[in-house]
PDB file of N, CA and C in Angstrom:
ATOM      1  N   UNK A   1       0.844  -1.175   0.000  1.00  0.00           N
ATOM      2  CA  UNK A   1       0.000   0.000   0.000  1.00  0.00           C
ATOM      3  C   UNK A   1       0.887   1.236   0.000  1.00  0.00           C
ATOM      4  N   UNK A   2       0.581   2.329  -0.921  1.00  0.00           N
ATOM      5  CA  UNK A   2       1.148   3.565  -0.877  1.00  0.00           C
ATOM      6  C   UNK A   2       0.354   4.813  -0.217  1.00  0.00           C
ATOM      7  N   UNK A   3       0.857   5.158   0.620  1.00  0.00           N
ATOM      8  CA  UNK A   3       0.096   6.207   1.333  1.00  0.00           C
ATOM      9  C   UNK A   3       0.524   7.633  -0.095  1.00  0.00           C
ATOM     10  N   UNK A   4      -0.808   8.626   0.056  1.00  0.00           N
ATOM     11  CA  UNK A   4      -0.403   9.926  -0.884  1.00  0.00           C
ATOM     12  C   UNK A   4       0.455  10.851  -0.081  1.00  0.00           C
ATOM     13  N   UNK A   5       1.132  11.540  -0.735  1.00  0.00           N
ATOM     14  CA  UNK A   5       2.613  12.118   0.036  1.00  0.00           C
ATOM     15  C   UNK A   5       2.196  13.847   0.077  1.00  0.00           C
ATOM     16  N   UNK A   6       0.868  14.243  -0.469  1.00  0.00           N
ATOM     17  CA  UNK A   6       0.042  15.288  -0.121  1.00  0.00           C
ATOM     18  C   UNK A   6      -1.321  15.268   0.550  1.00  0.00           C
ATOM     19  N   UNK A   7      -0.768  16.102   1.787  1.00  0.00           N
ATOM     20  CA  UNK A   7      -1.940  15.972   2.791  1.00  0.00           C
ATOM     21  C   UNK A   7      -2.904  16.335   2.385  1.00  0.00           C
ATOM     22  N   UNK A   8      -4.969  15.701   2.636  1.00  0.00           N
ATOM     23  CA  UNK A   8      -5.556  16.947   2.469  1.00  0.00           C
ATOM     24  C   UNK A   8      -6.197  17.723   3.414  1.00  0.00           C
ATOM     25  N   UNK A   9      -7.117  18.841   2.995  1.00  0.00           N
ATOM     26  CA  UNK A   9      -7.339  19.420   3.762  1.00  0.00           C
ATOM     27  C   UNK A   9      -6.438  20.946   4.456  1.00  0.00           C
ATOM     28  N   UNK A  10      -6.670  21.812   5.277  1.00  0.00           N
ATOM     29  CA  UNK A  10      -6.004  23.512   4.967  1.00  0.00           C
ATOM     30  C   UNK A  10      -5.067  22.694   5.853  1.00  0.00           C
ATOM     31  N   UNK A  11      -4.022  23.252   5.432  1.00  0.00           N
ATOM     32  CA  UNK A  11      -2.283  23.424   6.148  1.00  0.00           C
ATOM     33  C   UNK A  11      -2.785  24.266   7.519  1.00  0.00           C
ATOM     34  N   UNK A  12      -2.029  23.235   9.009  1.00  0.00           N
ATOM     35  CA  UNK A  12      -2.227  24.525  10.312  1.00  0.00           C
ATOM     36  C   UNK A  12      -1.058  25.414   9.777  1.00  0.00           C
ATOM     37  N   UNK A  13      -1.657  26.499  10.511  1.00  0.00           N
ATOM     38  CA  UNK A  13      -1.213  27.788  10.473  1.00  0.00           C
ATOM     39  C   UNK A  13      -0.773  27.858  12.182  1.00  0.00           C
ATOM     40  N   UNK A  14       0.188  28.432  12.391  1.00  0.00           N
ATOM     41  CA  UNK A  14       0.819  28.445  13.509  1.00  0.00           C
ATOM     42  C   UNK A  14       1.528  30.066  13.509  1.00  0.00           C
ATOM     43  N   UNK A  15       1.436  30.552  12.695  1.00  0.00           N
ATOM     44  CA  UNK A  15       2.612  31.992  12.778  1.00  0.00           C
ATOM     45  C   UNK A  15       1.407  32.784  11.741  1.00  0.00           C
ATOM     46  N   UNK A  16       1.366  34.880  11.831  1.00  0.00           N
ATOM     47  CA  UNK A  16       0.901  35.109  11.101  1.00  0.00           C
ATOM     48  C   UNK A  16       1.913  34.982  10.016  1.00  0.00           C
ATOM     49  N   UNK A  17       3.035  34.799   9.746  1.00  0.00           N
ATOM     50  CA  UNK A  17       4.361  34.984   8.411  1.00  0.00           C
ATOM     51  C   UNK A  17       4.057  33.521   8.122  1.00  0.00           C
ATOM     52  N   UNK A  18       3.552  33.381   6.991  1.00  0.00           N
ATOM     53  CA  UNK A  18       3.626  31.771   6.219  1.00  0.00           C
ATOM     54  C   UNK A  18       4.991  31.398   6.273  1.00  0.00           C
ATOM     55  N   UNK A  19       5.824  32.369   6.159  1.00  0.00           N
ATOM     56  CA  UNK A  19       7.198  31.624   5.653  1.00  0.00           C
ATOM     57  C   UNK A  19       8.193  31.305   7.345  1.00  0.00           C
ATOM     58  N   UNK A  20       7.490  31.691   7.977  1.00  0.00           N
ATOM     59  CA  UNK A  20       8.306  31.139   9.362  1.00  0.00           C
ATOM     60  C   UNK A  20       7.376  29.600   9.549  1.00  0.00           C
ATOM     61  N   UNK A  21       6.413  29.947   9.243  1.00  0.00           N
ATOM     62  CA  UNK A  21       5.697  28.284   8.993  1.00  0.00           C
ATOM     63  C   UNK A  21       6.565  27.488   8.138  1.00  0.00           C
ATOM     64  N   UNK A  22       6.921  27.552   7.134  1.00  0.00           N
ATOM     65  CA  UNK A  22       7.497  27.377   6.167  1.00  0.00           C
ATOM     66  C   UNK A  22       9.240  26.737   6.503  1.00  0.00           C
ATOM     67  N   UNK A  23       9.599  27.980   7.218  1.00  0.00           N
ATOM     68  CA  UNK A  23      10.760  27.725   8.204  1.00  0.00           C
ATOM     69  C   UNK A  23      10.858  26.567   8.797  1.00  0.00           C
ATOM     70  N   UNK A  24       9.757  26.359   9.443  1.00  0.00           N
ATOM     71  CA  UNK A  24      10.148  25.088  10.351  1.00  0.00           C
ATOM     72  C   UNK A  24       9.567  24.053  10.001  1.00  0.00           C
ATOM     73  N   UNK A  25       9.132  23.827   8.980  1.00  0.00           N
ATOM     74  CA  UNK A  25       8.820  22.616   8.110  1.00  0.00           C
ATOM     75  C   UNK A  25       9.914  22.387   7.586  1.00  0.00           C
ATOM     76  N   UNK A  26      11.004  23.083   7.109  1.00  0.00           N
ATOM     77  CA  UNK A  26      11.958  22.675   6.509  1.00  0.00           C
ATOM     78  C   UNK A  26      13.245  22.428   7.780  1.00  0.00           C
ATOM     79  N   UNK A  27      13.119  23.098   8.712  1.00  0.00           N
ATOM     80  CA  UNK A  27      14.028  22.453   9.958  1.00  0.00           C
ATOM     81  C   UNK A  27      13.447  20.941  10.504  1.00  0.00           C
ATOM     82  N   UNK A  28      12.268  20.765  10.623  1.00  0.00           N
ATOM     83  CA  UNK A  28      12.087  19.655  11.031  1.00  0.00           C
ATOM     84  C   UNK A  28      12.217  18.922   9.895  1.00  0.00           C
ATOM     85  N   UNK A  29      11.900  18.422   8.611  1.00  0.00           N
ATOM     86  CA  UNK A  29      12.254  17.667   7.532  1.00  0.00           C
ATOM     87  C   UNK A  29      14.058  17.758   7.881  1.00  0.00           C
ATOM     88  N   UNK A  30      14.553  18.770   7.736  1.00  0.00           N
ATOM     89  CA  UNK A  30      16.158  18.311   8.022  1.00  0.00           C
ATOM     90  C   UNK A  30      16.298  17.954   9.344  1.00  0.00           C
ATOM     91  N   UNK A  31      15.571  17.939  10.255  1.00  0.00           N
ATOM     92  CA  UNK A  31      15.875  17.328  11.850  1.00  0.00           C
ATOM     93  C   UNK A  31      15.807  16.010  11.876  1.00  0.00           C
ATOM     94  N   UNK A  32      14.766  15.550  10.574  1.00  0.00           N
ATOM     95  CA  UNK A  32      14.541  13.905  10.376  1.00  0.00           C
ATOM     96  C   UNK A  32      15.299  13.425   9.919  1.00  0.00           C
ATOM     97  N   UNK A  33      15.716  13.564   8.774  1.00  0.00           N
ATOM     98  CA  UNK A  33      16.515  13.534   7.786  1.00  0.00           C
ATOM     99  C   UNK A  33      18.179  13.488   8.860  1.00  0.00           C
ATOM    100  N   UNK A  34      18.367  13.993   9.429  1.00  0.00           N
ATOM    101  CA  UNK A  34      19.597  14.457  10.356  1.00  0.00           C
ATOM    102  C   UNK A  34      19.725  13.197  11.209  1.00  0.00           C
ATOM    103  N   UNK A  35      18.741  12.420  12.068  1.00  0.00           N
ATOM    104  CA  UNK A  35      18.567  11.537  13.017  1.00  0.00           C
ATOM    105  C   UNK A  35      18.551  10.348  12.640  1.00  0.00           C
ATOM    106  N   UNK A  36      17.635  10.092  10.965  1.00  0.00           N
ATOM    107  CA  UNK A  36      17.733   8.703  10.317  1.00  0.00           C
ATOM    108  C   UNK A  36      19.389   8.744   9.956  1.00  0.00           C
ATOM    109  N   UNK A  37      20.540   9.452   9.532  1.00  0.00           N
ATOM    110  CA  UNK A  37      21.871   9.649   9.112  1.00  0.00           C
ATOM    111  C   UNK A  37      22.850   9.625  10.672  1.00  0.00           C
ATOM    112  N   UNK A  38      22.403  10.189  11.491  1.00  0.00           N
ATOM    113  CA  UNK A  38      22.846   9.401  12.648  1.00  0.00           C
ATOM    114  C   UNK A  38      22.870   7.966  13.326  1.00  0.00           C
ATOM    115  N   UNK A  39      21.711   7.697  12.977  1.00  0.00           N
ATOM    116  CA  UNK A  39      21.515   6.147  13.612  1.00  0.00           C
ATOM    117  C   UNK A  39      21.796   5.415  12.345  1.00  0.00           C
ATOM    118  N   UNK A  40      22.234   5.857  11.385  1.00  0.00           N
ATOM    119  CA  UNK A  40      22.804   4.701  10.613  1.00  0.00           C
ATOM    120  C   UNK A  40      24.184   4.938  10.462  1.00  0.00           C
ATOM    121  N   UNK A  41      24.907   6.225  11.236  1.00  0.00           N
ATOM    122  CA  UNK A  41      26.006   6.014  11.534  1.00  0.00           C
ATOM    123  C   UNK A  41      26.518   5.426  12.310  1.00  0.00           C
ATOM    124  N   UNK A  42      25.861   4.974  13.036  1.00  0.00           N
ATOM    125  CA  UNK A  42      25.705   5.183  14.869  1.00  0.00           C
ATOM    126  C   UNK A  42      26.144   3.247  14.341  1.00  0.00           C
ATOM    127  N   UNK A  43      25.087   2.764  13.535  1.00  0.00           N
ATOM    128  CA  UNK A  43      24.918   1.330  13.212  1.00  0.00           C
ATOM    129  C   UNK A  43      26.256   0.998  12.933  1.00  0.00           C
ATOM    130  N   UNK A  44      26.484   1.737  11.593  1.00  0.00           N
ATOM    131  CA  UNK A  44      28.007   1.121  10.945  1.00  0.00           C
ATOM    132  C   UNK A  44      28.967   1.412  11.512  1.00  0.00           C
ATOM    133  N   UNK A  45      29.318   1.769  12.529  1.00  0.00           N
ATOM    134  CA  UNK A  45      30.707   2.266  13.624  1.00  0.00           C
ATOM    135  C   UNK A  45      30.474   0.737  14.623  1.00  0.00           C
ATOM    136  N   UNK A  46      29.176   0.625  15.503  1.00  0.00           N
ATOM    137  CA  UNK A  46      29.258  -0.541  16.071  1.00  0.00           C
ATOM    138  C   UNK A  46      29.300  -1.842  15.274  1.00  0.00           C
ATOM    139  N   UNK A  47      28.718  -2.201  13.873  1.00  0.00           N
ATOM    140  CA  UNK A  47      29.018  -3.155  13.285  1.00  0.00           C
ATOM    141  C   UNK A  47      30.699  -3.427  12.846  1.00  0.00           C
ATOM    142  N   UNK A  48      31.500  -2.016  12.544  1.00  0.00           N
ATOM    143  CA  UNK A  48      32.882  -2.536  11.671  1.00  0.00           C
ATOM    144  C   UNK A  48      33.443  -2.479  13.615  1.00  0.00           C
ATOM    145  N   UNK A  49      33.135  -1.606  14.750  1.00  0.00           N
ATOM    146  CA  UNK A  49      34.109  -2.088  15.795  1.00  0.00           C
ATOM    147  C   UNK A  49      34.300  -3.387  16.238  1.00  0.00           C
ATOM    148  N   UNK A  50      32.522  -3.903  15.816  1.00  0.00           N
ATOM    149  CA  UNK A  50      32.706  -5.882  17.360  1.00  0.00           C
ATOM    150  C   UNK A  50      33.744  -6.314  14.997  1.00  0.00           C
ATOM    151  N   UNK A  51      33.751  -6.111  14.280  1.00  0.00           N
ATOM    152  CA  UNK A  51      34.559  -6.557  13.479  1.00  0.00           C
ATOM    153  C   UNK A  51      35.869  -6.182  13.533  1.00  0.00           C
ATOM    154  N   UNK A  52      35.939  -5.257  14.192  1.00  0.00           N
ATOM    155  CA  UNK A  52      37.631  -4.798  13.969  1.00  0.00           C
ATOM    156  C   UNK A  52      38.175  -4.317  12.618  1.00  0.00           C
ATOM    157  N   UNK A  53      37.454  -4.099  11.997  1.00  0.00           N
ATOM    158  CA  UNK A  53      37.793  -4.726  10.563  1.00  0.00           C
ATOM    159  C   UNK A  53      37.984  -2.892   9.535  1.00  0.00           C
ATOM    160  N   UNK A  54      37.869  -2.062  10.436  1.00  0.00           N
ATOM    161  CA  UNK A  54      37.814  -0.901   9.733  1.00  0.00           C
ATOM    162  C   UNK A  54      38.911   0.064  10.904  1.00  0.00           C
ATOM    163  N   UNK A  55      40.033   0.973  10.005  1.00  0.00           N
ATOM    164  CA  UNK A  55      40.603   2.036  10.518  1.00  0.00           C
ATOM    165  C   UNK A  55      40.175   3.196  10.297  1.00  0.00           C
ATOM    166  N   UNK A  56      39.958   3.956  11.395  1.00  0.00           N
ATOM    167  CA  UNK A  56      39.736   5.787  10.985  1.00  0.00           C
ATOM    168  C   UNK A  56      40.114   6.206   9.862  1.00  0.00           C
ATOM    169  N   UNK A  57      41.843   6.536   9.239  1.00  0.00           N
ATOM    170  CA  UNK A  57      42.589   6.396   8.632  1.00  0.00           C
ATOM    171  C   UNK A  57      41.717   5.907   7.013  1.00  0.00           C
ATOM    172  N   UNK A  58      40.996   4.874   6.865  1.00  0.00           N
ATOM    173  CA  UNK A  58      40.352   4.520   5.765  1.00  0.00           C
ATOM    174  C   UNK A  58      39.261   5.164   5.322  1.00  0.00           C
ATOM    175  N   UNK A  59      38.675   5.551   6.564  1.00  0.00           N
ATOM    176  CA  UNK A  59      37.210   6.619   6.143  1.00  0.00           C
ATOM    177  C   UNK A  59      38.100   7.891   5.508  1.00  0.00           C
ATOM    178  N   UNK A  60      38.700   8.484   6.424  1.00  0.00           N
ATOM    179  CA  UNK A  60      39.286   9.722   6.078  1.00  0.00           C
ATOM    180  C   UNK A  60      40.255   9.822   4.644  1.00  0.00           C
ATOM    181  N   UNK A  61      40.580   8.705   4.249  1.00  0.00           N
ATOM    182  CA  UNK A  61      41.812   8.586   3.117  1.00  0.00           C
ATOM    183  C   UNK A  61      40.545   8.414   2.150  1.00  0.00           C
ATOM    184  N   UNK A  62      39.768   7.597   2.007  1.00  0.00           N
ATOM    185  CA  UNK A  62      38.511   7.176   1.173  1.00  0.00           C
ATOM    186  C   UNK A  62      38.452   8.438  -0.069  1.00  0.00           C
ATOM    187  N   UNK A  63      38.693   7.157  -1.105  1.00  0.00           N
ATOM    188  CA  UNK A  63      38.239   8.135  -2.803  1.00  0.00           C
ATOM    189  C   UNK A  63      37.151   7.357  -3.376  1.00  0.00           C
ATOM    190  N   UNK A  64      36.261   8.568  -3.867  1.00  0.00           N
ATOM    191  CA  UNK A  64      34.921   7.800  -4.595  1.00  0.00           C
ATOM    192  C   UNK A  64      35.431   7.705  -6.105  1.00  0.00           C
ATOM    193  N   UNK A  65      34.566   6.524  -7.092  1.00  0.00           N
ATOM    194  CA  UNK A  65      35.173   6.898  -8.175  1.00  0.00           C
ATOM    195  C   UNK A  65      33.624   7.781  -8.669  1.00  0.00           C
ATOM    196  N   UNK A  66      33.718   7.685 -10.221  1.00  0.00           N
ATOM    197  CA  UNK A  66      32.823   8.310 -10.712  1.00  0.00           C
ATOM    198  C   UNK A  66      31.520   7.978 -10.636  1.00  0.00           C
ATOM    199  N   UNK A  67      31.201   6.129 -10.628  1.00  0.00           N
ATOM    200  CA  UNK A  67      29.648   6.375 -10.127  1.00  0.00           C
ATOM    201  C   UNK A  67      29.168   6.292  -9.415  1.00  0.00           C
ATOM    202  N   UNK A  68      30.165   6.205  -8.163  1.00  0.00           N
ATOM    203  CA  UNK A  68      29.724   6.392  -6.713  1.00  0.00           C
ATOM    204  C   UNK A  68      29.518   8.050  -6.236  1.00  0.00           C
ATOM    205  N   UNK A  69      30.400   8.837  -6.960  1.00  0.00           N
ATOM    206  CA  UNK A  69      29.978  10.458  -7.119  1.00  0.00           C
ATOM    207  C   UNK A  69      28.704  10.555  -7.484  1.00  0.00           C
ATOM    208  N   UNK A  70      28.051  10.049  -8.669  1.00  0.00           N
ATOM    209  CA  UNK A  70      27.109   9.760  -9.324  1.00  0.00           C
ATOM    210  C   UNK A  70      25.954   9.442  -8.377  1.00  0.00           C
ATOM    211  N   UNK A  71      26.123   8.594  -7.501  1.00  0.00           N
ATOM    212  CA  UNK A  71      25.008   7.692  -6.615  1.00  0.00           C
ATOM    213  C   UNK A  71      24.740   8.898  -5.715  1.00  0.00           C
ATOM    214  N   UNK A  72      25.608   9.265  -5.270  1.00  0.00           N
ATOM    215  CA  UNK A  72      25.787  10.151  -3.794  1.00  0.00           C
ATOM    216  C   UNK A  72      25.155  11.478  -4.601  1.00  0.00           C
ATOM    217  N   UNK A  73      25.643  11.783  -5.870  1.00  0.00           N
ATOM    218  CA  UNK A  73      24.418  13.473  -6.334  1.00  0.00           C
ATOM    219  C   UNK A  73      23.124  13.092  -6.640  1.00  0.00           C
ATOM    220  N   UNK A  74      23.114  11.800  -6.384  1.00  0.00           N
ATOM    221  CA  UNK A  74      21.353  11.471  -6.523  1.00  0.00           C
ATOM    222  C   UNK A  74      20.648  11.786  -5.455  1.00  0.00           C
ATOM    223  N   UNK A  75      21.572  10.522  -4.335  1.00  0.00           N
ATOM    224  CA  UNK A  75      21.252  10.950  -3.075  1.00  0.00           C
ATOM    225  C   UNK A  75      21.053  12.573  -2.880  1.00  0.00           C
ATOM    226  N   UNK A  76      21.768  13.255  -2.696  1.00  0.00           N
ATOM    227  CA  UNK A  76      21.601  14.526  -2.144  1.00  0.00           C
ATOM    228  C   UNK A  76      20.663  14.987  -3.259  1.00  0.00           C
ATOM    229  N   UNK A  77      20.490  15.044  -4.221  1.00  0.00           N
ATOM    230  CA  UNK A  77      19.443  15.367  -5.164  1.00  0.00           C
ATOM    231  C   UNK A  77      17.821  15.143  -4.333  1.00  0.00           C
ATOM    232  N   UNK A  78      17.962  14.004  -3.794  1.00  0.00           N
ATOM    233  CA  UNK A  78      16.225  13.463  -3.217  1.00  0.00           C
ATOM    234  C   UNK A  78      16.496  14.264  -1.910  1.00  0.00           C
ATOM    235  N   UNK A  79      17.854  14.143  -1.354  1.00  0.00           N
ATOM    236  CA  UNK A  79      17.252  14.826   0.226  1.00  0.00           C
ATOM    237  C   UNK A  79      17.222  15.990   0.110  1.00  0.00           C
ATOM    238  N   UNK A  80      17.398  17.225  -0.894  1.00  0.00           N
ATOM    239  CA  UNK A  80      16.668  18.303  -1.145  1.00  0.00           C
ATOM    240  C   UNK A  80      15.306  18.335  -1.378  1.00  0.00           C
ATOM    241  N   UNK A  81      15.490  17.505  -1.843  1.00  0.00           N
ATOM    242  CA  UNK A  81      13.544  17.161  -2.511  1.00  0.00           C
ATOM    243  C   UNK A  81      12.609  17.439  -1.173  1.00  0.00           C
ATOM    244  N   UNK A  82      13.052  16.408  -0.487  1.00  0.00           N
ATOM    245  CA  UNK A  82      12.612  15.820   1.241  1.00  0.00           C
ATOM    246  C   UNK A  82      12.416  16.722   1.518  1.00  0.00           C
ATOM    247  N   UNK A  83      13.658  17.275   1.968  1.00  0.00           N
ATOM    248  CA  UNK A  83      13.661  19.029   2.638  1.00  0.00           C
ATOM    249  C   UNK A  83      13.020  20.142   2.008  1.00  0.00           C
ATOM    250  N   UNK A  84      13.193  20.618   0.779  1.00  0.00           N
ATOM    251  CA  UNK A  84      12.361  21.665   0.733  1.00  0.00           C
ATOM    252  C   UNK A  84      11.109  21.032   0.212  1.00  0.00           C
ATOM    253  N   UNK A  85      10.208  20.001   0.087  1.00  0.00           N
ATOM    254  CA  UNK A  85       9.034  19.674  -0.559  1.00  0.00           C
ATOM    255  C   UNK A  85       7.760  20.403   0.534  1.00  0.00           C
ATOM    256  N   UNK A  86       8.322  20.778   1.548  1.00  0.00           N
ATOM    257  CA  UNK A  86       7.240  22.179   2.404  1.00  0.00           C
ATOM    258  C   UNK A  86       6.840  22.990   1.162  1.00  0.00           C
ATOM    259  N   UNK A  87       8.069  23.312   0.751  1.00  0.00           N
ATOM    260  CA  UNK A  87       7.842  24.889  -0.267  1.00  0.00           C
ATOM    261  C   UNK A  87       6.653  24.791  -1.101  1.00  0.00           C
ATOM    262  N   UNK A  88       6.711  23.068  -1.828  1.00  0.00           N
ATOM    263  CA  UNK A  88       6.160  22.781  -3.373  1.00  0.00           C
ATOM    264  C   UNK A  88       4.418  22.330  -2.260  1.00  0.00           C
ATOM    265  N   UNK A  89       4.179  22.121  -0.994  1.00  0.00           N
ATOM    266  CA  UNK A  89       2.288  21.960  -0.617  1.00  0.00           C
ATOM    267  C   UNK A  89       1.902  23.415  -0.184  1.00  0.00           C
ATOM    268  N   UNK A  90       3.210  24.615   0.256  1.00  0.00           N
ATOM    269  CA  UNK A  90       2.409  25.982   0.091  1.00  0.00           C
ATOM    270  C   UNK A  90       2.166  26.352  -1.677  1.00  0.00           C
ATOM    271  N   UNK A  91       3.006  26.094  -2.615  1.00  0.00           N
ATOM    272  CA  UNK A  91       2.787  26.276  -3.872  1.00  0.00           C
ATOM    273  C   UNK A  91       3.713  27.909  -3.953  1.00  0.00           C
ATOM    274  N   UNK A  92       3.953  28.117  -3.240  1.00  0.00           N
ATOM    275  CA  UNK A  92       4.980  29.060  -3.210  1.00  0.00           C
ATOM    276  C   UNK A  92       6.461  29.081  -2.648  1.00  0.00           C
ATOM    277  N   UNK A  93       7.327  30.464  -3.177  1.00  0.00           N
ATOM    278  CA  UNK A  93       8.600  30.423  -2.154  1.00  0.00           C
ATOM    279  C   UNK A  93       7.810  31.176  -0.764  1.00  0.00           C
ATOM    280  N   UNK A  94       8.677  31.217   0.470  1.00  0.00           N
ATOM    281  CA  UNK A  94       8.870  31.890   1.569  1.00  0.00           C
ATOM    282  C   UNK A  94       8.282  33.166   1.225  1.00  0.00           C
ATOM    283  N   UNK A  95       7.413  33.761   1.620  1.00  0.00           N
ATOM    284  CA  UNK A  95       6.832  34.899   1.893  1.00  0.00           C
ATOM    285  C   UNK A  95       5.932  34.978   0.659  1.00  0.00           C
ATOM    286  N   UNK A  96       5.687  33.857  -0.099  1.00  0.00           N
ATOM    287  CA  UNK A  96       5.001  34.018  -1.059  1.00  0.00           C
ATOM    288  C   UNK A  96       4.856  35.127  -2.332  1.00  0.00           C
ATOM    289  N   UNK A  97       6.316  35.353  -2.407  1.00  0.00           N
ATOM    290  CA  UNK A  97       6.925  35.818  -3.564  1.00  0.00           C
ATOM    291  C   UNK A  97       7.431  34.649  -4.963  1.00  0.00           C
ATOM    292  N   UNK A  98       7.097  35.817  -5.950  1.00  0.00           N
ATOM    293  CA  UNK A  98       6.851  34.489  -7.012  1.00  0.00           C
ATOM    294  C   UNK A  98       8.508  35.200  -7.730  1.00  0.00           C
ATOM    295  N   UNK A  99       9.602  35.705  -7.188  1.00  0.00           N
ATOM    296  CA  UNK A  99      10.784  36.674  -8.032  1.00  0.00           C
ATOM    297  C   UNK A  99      11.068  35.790  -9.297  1.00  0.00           C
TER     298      UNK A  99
END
């Protein structure tokens, strides 16, 4: 089952400035976004320590080649999406300027 990824019904209003509403839709989307990337750091540090099997030294020396560059501008491609997709259910930018 796919849930729809637009709510319905009026957006709460919490501030008279839409765009401080706006504001913190996009801090909390990156607060989520921030906590799921922690605990899956959090994962792979205790999985390679009971392995032993990884040095500091290797993260930090670490070269991507090209389609792992590739993978990773996707990635960050969607977690913009994530994050600002507040902007795209007001249908406007911040203060509801169309510049």
């Amino acid at each position: 089952m796919t849930l729809p990824r637009v709510a319905k019904g009026r957006r709460a209003r919490f501030h008279d400035d839409a765009a401080v509403d706006q504001l913190f839709g996009i801090v909390t989307a990156l607060t989520a976004e921030l906590s799921v990337a922690f605990e899956r750091i959090e994962t792979l540090e205790r999985v390679l320590a009971r392995r032993g099997s990884l040095e500091r030294a290797e993260v930090e020396d670490y070269v991507i080649d090209e389609v792992e560059a590739g993978d990773r501008a996707a990635q960050r491609e969607a977690l913009i999406a994530r994050v600002f997709q507040v902007l795209e259910a007001y249908g406007a930018p911040p203060g509801g300027r169309a510049d």
